[in-house]
Protein backbone atom coordinates (compact mmCIF):
# COMPACT_ATOMS: atom_id res chain seq x y z
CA UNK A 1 35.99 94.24 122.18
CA UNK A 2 37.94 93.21 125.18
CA UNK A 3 39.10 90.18 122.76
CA UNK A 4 39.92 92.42 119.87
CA UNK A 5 42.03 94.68 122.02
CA UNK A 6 44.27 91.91 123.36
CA UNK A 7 44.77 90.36 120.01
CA UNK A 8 45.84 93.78 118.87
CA UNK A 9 48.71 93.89 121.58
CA UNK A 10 49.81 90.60 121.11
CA UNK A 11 50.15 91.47 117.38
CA UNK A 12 52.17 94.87 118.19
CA UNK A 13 54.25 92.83 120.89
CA UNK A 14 55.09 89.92 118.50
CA UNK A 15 56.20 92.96 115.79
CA UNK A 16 58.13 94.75 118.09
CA UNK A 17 60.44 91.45 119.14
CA UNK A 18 61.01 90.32 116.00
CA UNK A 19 62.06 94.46 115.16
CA UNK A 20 64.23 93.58 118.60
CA UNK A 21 65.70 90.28 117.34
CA UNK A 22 66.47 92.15 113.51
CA UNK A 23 68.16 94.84 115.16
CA UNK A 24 70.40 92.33 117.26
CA UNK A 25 71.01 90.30 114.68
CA UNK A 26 72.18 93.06 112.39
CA UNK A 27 74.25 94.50 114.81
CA UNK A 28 75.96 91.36 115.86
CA UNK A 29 76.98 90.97 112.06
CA UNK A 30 78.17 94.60 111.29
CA UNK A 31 80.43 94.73 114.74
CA UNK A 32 81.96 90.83 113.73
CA UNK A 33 82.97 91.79 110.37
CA UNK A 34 84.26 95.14 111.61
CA UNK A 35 86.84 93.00 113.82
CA UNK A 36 88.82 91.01 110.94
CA UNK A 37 88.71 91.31 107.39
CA UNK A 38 90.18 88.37 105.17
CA UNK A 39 91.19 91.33 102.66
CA UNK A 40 89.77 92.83 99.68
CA UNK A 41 87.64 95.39 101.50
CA UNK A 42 88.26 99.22 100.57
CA UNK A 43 89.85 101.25 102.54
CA UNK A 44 88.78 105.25 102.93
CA UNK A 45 91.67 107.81 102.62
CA UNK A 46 91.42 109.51 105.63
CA UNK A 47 91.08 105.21 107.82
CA UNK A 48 93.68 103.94 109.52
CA UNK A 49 95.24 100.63 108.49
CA UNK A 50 97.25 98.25 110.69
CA UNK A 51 99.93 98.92 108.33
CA UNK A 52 99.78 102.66 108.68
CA UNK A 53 99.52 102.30 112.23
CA UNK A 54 102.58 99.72 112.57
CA UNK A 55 104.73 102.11 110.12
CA UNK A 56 103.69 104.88 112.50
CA UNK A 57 105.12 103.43 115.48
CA UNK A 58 108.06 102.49 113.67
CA UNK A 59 108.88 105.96 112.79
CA UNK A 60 108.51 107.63 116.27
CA UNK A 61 108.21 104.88 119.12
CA UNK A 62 110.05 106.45 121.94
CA UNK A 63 111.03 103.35 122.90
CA UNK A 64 112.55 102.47 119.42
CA UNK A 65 114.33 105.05 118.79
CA UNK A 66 115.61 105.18 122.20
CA UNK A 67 117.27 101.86 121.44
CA UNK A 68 118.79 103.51 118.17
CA UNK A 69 120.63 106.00 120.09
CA UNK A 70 122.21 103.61 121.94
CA UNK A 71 123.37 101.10 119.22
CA UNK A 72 124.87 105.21 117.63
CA UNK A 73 126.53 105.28 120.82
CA UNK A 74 127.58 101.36 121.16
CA UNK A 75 129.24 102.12 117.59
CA UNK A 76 131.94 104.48 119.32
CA UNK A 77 133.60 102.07 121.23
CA UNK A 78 135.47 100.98 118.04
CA UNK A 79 136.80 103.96 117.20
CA UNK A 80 138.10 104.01 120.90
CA UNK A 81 139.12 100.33 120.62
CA UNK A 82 141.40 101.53 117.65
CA UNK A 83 142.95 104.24 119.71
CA UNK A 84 145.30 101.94 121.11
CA UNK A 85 147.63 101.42 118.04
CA UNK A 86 147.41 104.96 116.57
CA UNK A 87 149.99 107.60 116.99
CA UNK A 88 149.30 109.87 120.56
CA UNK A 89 151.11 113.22 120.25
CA UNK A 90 150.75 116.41 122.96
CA UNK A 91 152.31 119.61 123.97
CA UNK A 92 153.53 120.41 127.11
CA UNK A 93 154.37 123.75 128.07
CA UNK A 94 155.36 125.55 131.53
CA UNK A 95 156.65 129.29 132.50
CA UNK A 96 156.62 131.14 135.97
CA UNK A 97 159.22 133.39 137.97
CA UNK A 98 162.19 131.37 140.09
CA UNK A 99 164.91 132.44 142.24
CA UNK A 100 168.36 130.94 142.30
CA UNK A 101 170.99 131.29 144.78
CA UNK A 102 174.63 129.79 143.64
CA UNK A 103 177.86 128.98 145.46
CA UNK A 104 180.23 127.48 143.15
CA UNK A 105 183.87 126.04 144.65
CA UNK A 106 186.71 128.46 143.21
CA UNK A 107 189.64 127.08 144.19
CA UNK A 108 191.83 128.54 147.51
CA UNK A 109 193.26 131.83 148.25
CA UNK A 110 196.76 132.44 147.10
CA UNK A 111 197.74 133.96 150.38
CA UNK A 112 195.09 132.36 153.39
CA UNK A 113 194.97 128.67 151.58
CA UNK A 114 191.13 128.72 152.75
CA UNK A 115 188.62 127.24 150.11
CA UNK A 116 187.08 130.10 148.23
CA UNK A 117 183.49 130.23 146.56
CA UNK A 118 181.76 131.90 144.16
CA UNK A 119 178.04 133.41 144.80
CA UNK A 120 175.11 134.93 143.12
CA UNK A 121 171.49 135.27 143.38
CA UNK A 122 169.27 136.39 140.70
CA UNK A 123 165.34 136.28 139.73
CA UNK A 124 164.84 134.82 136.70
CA UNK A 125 161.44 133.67 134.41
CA UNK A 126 162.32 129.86 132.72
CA UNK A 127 159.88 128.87 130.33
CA UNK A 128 159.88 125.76 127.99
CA UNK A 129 157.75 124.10 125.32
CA UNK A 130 157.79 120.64 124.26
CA UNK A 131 155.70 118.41 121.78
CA UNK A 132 155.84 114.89 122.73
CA UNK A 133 154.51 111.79 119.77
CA UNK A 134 154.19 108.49 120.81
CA UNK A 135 153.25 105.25 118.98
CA UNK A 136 152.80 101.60 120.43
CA UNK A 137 154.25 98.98 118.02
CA UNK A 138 152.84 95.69 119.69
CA UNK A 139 150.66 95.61 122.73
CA UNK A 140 150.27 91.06 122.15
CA UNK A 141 146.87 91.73 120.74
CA UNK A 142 145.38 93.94 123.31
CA UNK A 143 143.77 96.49 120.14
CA UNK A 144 143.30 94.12 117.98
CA UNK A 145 141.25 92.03 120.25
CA UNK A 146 139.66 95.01 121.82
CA UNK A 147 138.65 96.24 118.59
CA UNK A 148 137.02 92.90 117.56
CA UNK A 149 135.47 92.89 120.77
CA UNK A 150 133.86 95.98 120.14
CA UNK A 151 132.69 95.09 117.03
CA UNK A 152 131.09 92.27 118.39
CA UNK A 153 129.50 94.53 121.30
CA UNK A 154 128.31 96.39 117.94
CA UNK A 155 126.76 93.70 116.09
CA UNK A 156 125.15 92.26 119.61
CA UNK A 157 123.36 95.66 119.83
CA UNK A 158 121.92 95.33 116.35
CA UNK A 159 120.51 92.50 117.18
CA UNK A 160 118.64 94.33 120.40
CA UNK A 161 117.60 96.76 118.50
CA UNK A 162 115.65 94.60 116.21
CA UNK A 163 114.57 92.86 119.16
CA UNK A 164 112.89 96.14 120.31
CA UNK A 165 111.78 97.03 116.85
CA UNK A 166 109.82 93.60 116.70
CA UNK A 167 108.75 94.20 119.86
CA UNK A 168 107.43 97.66 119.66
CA UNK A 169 105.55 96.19 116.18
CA UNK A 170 103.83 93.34 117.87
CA UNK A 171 102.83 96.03 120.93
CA UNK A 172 101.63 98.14 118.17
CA UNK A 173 99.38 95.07 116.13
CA UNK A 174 98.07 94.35 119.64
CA UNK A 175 96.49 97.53 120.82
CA UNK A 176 95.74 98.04 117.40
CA UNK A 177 93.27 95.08 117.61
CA UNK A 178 91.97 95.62 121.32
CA UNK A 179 90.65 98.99 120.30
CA UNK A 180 89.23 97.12 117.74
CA UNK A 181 87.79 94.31 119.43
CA UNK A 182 86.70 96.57 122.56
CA UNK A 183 84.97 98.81 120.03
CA UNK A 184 83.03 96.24 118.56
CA UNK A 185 81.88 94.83 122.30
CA UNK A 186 81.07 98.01 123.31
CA UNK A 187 79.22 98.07 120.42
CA UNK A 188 77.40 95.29 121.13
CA UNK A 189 76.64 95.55 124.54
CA UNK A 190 74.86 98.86 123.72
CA UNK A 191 73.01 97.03 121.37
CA UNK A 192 71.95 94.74 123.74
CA UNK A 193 71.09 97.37 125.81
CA UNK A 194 68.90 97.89 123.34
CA UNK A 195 67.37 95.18 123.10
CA UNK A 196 67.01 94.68 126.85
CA UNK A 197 65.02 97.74 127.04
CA UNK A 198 62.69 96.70 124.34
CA UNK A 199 61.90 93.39 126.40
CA UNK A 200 61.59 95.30 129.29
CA UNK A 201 58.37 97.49 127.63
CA UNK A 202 57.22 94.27 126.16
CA UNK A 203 57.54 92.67 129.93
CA UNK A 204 55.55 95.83 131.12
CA UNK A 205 52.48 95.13 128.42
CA UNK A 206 52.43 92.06 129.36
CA UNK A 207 52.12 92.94 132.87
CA UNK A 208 49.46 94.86 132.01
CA UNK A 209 47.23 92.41 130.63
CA UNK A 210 47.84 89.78 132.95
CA UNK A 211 50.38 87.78 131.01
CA UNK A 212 53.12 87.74 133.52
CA UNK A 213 53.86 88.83 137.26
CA UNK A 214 55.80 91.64 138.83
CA UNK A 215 58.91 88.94 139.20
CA UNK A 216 58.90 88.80 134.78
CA UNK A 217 59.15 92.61 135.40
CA UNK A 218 61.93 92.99 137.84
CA UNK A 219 63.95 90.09 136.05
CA UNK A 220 63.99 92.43 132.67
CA UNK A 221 64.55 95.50 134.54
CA UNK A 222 67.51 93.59 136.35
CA UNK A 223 68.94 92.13 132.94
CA UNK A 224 68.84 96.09 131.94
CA UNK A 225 70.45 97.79 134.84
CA UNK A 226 73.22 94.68 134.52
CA UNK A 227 73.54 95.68 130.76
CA UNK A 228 73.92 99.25 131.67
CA UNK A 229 77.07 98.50 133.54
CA UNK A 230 78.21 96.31 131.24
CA UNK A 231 77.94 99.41 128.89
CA UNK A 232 80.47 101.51 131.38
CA UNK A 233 82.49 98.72 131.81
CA UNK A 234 83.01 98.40 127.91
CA UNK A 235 83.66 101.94 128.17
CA UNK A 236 86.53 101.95 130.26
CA UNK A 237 88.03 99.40 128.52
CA UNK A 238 88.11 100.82 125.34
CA UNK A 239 89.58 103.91 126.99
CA UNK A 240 92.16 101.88 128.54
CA UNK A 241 92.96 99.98 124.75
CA UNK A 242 92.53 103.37 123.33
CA UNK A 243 95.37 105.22 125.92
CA UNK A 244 97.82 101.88 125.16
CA UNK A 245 97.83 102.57 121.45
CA UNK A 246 98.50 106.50 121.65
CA UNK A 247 101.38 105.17 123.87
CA UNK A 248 102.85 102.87 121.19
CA UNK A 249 101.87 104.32 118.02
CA UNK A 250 102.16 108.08 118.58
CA UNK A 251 98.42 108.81 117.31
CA UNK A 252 95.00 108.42 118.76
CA UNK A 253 92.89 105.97 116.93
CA UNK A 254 90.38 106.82 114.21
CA UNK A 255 88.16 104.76 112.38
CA UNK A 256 90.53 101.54 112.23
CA UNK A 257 90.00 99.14 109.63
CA UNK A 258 89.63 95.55 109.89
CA UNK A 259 93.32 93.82 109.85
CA UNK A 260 94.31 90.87 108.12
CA UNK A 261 96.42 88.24 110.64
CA UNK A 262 100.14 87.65 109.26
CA UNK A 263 99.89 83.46 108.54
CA UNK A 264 101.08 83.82 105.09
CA UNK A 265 104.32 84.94 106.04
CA UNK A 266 105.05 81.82 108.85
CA UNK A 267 106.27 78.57 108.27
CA UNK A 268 104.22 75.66 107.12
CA UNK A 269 105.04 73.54 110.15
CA UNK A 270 106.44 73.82 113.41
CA UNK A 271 109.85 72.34 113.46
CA UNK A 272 110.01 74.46 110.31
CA UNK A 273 109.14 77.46 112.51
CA UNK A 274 111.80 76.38 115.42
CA UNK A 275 114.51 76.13 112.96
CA UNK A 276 114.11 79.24 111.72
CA UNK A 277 113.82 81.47 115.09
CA UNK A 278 116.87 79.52 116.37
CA UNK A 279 119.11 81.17 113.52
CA UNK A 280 116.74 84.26 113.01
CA UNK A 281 115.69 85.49 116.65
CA UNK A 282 117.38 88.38 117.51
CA UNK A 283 117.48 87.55 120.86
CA UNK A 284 119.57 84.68 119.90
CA UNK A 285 121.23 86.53 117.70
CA UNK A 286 122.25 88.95 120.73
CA UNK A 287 123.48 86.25 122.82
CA UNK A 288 125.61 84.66 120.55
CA UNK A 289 127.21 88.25 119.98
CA UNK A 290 127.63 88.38 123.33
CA UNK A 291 129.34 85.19 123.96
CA UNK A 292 131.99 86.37 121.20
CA UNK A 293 132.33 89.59 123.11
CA UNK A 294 132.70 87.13 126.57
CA UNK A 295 135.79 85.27 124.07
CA UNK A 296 137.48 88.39 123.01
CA UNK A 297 137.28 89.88 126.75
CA UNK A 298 139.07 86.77 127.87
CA UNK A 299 142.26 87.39 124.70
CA UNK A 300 142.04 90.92 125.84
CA UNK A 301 142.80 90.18 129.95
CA UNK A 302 145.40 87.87 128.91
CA UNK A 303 147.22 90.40 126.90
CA UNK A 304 148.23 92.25 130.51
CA UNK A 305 150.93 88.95 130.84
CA UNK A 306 152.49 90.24 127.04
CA UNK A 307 155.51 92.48 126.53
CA UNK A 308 154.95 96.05 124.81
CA UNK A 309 156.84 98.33 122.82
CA UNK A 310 156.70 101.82 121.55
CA UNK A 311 158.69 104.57 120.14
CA UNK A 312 159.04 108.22 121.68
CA UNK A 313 159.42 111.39 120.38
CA UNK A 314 160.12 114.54 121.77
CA UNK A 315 161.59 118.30 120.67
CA UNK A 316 161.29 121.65 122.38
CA UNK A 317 163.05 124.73 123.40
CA UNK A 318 163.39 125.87 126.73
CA UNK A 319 164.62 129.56 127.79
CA UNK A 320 166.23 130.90 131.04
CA UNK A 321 165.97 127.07 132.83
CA UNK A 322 169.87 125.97 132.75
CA UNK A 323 170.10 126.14 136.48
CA UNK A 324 167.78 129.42 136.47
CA UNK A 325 170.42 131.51 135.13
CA UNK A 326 168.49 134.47 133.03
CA UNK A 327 169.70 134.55 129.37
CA UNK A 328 170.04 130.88 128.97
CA UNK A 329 168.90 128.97 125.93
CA UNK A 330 168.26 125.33 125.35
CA UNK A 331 166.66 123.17 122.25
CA UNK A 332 166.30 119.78 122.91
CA UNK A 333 164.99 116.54 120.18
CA UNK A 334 164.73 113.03 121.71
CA UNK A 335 163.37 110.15 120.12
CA UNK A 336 163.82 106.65 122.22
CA UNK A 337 162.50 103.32 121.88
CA UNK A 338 160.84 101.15 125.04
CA UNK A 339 160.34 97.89 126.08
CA UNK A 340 157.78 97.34 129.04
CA UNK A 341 157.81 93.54 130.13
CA UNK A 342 155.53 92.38 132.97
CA UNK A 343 157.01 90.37 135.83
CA UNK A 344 154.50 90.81 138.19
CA UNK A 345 151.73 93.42 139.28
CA UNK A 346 150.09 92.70 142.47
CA UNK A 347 148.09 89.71 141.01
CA UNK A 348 145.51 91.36 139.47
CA UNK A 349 146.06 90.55 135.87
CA UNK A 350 145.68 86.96 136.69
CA UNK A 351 142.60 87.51 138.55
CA UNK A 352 141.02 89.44 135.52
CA UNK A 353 141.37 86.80 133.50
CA UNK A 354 140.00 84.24 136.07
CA UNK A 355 136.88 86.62 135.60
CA UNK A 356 137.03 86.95 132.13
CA UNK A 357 136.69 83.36 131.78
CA UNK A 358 133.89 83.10 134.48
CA UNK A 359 131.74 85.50 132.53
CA UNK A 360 132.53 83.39 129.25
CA UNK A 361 131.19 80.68 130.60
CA UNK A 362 128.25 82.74 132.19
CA UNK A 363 127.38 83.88 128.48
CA UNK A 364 127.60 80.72 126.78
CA UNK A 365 124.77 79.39 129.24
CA UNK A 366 122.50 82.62 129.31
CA UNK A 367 122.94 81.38 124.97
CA UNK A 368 121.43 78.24 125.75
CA UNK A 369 118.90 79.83 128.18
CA UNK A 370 117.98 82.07 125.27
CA UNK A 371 117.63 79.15 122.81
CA UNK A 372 115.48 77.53 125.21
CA UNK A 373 113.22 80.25 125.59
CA UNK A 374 112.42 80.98 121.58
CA UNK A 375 111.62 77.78 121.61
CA UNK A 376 109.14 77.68 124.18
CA UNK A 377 107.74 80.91 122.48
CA UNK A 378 107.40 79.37 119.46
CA UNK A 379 105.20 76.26 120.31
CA UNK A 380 103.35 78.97 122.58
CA UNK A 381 102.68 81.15 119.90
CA UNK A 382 101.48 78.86 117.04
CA UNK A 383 99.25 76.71 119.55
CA UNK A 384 97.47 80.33 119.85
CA UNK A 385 97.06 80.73 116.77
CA UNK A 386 95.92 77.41 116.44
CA UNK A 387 93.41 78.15 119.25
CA UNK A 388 92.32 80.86 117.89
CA UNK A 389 91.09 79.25 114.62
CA UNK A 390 89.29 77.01 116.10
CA UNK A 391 87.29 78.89 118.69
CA UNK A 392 86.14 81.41 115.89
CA UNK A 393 84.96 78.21 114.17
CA UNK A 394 83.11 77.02 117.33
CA UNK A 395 82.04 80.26 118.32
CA UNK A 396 80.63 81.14 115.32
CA UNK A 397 78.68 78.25 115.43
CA UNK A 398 77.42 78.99 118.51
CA UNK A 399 76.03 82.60 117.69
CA UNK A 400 74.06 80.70 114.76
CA UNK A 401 72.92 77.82 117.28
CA UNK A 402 71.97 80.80 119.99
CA UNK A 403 70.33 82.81 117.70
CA UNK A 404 67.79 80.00 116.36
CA UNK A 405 67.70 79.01 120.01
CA UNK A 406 66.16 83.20 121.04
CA UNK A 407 64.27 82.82 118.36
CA UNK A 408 62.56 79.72 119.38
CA UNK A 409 62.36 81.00 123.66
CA UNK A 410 60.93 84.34 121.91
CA UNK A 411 57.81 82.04 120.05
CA UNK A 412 57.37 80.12 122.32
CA UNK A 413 57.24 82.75 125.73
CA UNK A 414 54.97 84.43 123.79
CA UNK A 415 52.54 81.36 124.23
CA UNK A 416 53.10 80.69 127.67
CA UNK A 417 55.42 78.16 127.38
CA UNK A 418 58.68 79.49 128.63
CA UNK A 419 59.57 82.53 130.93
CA UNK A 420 60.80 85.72 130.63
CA UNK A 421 63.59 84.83 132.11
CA UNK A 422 64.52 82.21 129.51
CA UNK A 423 63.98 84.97 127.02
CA UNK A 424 67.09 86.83 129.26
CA UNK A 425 69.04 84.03 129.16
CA UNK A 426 68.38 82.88 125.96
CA UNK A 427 69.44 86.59 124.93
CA UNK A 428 72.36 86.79 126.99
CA UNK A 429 74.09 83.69 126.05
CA UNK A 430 73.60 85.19 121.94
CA UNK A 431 75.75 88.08 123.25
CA UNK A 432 78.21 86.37 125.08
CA UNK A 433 79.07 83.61 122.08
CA UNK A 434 78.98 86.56 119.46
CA UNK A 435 81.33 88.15 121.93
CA UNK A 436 83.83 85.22 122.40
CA UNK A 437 83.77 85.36 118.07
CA UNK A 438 85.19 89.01 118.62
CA UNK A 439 87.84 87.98 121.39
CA UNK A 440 88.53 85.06 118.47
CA UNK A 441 89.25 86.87 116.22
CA UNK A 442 91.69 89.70 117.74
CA UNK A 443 93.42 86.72 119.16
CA UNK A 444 93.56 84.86 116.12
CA UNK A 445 95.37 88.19 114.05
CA UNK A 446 97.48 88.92 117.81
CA UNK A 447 98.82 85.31 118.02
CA UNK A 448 99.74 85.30 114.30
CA UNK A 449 101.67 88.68 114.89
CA UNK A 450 103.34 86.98 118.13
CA UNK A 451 104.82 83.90 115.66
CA UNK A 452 106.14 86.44 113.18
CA UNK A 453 107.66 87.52 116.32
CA UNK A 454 109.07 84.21 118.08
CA UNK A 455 110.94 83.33 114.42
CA UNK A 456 112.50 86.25 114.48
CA UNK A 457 110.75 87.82 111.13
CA UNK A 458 108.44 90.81 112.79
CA UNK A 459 110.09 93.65 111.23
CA UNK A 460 109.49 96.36 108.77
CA UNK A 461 110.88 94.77 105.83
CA UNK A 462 109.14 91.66 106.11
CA UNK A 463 105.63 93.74 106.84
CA UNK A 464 106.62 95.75 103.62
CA UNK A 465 105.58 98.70 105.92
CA UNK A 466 105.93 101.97 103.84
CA UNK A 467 108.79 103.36 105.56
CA UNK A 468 112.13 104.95 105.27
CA UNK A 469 114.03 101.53 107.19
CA UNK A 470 117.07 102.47 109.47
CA UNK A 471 120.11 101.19 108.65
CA UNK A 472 122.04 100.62 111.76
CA UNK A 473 125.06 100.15 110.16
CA UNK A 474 125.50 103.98 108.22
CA UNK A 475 126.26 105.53 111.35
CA UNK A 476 128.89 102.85 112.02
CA UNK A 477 130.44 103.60 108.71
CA UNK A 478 130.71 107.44 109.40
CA UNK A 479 132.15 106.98 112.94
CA UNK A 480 134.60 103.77 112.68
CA UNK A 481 137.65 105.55 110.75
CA UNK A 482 137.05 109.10 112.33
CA UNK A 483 139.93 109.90 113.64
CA UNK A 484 139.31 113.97 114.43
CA UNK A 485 135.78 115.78 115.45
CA UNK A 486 133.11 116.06 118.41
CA UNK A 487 130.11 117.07 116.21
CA UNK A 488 128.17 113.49 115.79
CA UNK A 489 127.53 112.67 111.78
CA UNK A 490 123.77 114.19 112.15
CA UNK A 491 125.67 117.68 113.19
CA UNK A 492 124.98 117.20 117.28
């Protein structure tokens, strides 16, 4: 009977692991393929897709559209920049009470020969208008240049702005794919948990009948408490990916889909890739604006050393202001023409355009500083990628290799020849390879985002994202030849 009874257990026990080693298994395989998708699976209407989420944060990133105000509010200094050659016209005006007190010669007395004089006083209230127009013929260049300058300063912004857009798009494809991958490792870990627990009531039965010591017992029930924590642990960190991506994309995350990585739209080789971002990266793109803006700054400085000339005009009346007396009326039209040449003005002309030219030069390196840099980004980003490919290769290898290997600790512990503590290890190192094939696999759909990013094509029209785009350049339009109005073109 005793016999019977123990074969019986050992029958349940073997049952129960292989139940253990299904449900791990399973698990491992649902939670790798909910990571990355290659495409073609079908997506529920109420899921979130990476696209959905990336269009999201396109709409109403903070961050974003912070940087669209100020390339609206860059766009103004043209229309100030044009101010300098248009016609400037005012109107003065000025009343109040005065007293006047005369003594005019009038010749000498007839009869004494003194000097006489003639005197008055009287309160009177002078008042005048006038309305002055003036308009600068030649200022050597200082508009023009100013307004190209601007312009520049314009186009330079542009170029941050898609900077931040692809930045705010690659933040968005990142947290997008740590909530996924720290969802599926949580998902795991409580799996193992799991499966932890069901070795530990195995260890127990064994325990029972002799099979193993109280050591077998207190290595499971160690391998579960340390699975517990890794359980919180996961938990935290999912909150943490989870609080990142309500940051960036506006929205808390719900039921994400798998994402596809971006390698279709890169380059097919490297110095392919270089070339590219070093003509397409807005940061580049930026820099080189700026170094114009740097030029123009240096034409605009200079233009202090130039003659200028402008015409005047000026008509008003005035009443009761010829010398005060009350009664008096005046009307006055002027129109003149002048002719401002410097000679010399303390010095500081010539030392603006000493800086001018400083900062030229400081712009022109912080361009090949910037050039530098995509480069380095580049050949960072695609050896990711690269690295990514082939550690979900080799990783994925190992969760086959480490789940034949369980398989074969499980058989043969249960015969005496290895220890419940191989079984732990055995078990552990399954969920630490099918968690490196996770980690793989967000890095491998990250780092192909990051490449879009370094050559300089991360942006909603290359994504195809289903979105209204903004066009920088409309506002520009409305504002450049406005000469009149405070109310912005969105009715601010």
């Amino acid at each position: 009977m005793h016999g019977l009874a123990k074969n019986s257990l050992l029958h349940r026990r073997h049952a129960a692991q292989g139940l253990a080693l299904g449900i791990a298994r399973a698990a491992g395989f649902v939670n790798l393929v909910l990571i990355f998708a290659g495409g073609g699976a079908g997506v529920s209407a109420r899921a979130e897709t990476m696209d959905s989420a990336l269009a999201r944060a396109y709409d109403g990133n903070p961050d974003l559209n912070q940087s669209r105000a100020t390339v609206r509010a860059r766009d103004e200094d043209t229309p100030k920049a044009l101010a300098g050659m248009r016609p400037k016209a005012s109107i003065s005006a000025n009343a109040g009470p005065e007293y006047s007190s005369v003594r005019i010669p009038a010749g000498r007395s007839t009869t004494t020969g003194q000097r006489q004089y003639y005197s008055d006083q009287f309160l009177g209230a002078p008042r005048a208008a006038s309305v002055n127009v003036s308009q600068t013929i030649f200022d050597g260049g200082r508009t023009a240049n100013s307004v190209r300058q601007a312009e520049s300063s314009v186009l330079s912004a542009r170029a941050s702005l898609s900077q931040t857009e692809q930045s705010v798009l690659q933040n968005a494809a990142t947290n997008y794919m740590n909530v996924l991958r720290d969802t599926a490792i949580l998902a795991l870990r409580k799996s193992n948990v799991t499966v932890l627990a069901q070795q530990l009531r195995l260890t127990k039965d064994r325990f029972d009948v002799g099979e193993v010591t109280r050591t077998d017992v207190a290595q499971a029930e160690a391998s579960l408490a340390q699975a517990h924590s890794d359980v919180f642990a996961a938990e935290g960190l999912l909150k943490i990916s989870i609080a990142s991506y309500r940051q960036v994309v506006g929205v808390e995350p719900k039921r994400l889909e798998p994402a596809q990585t971006v390698e279709k739209l890169l380059p097919k080789s490297l110095n392919e890739a270089i070339s590219i971002a070093l003509i397409e990266n807005p940061a580049n793109v930026s820099a080189q604006h700026q170094v114009d803006v740097a030029t123009l700054a240096v034409k605009v400085a200079e233009s202090a050393l130039t003659p200028t000339v402008s015409v005047n005009a000026q008509v008003g009346p005035s009443y009761d202001s010829f010398l005060g007396f009350p009664g008096s009326r005046q009307f006055s039209a002027q129109a003149t023409g002048q002719l401002n040449i410097p000679l010399y003005q303390g010095g500081s002309e010539y030392a603006s355009i000493r800086q001018a030219k400083e900062q030229l030069g400081q712009a022109r390196l912080s361009a090949d500083l910037q050039r530098d840099n995509i480069r380095v980004s580049v050949i960072t980003a695609l050896a990711q990628l690269d690295t990514a490919r082939a550690s979900i290769i080799s990783n994925q290898a190992t969760v086959k290799a480490a789940e034949i290997a369980l398989l074969g600790v499980r058989q043969e512990a249960n015969v005496g020849q290895r220890t419940t503590l191989d079984v732990l290890n055995a078990q552990l190192a399954l969920l630490n390879a099918r968690v490196n094939v996770v980690v793989a696999q967000r890095d491998r759909v990250v780092a192909s985002y990051a490449a879009l990013a370094a050559i300089g094509r991360l942006s909603a029209q290359q994504l195809n994202l289903d979105v209204a785009q903004y066009d920088p350049s409309v506002h520009f339009n409305q504002v450049r030849e406005q000469w009149f109005g405070v109310d912005t073109p969105d009715g601010r």
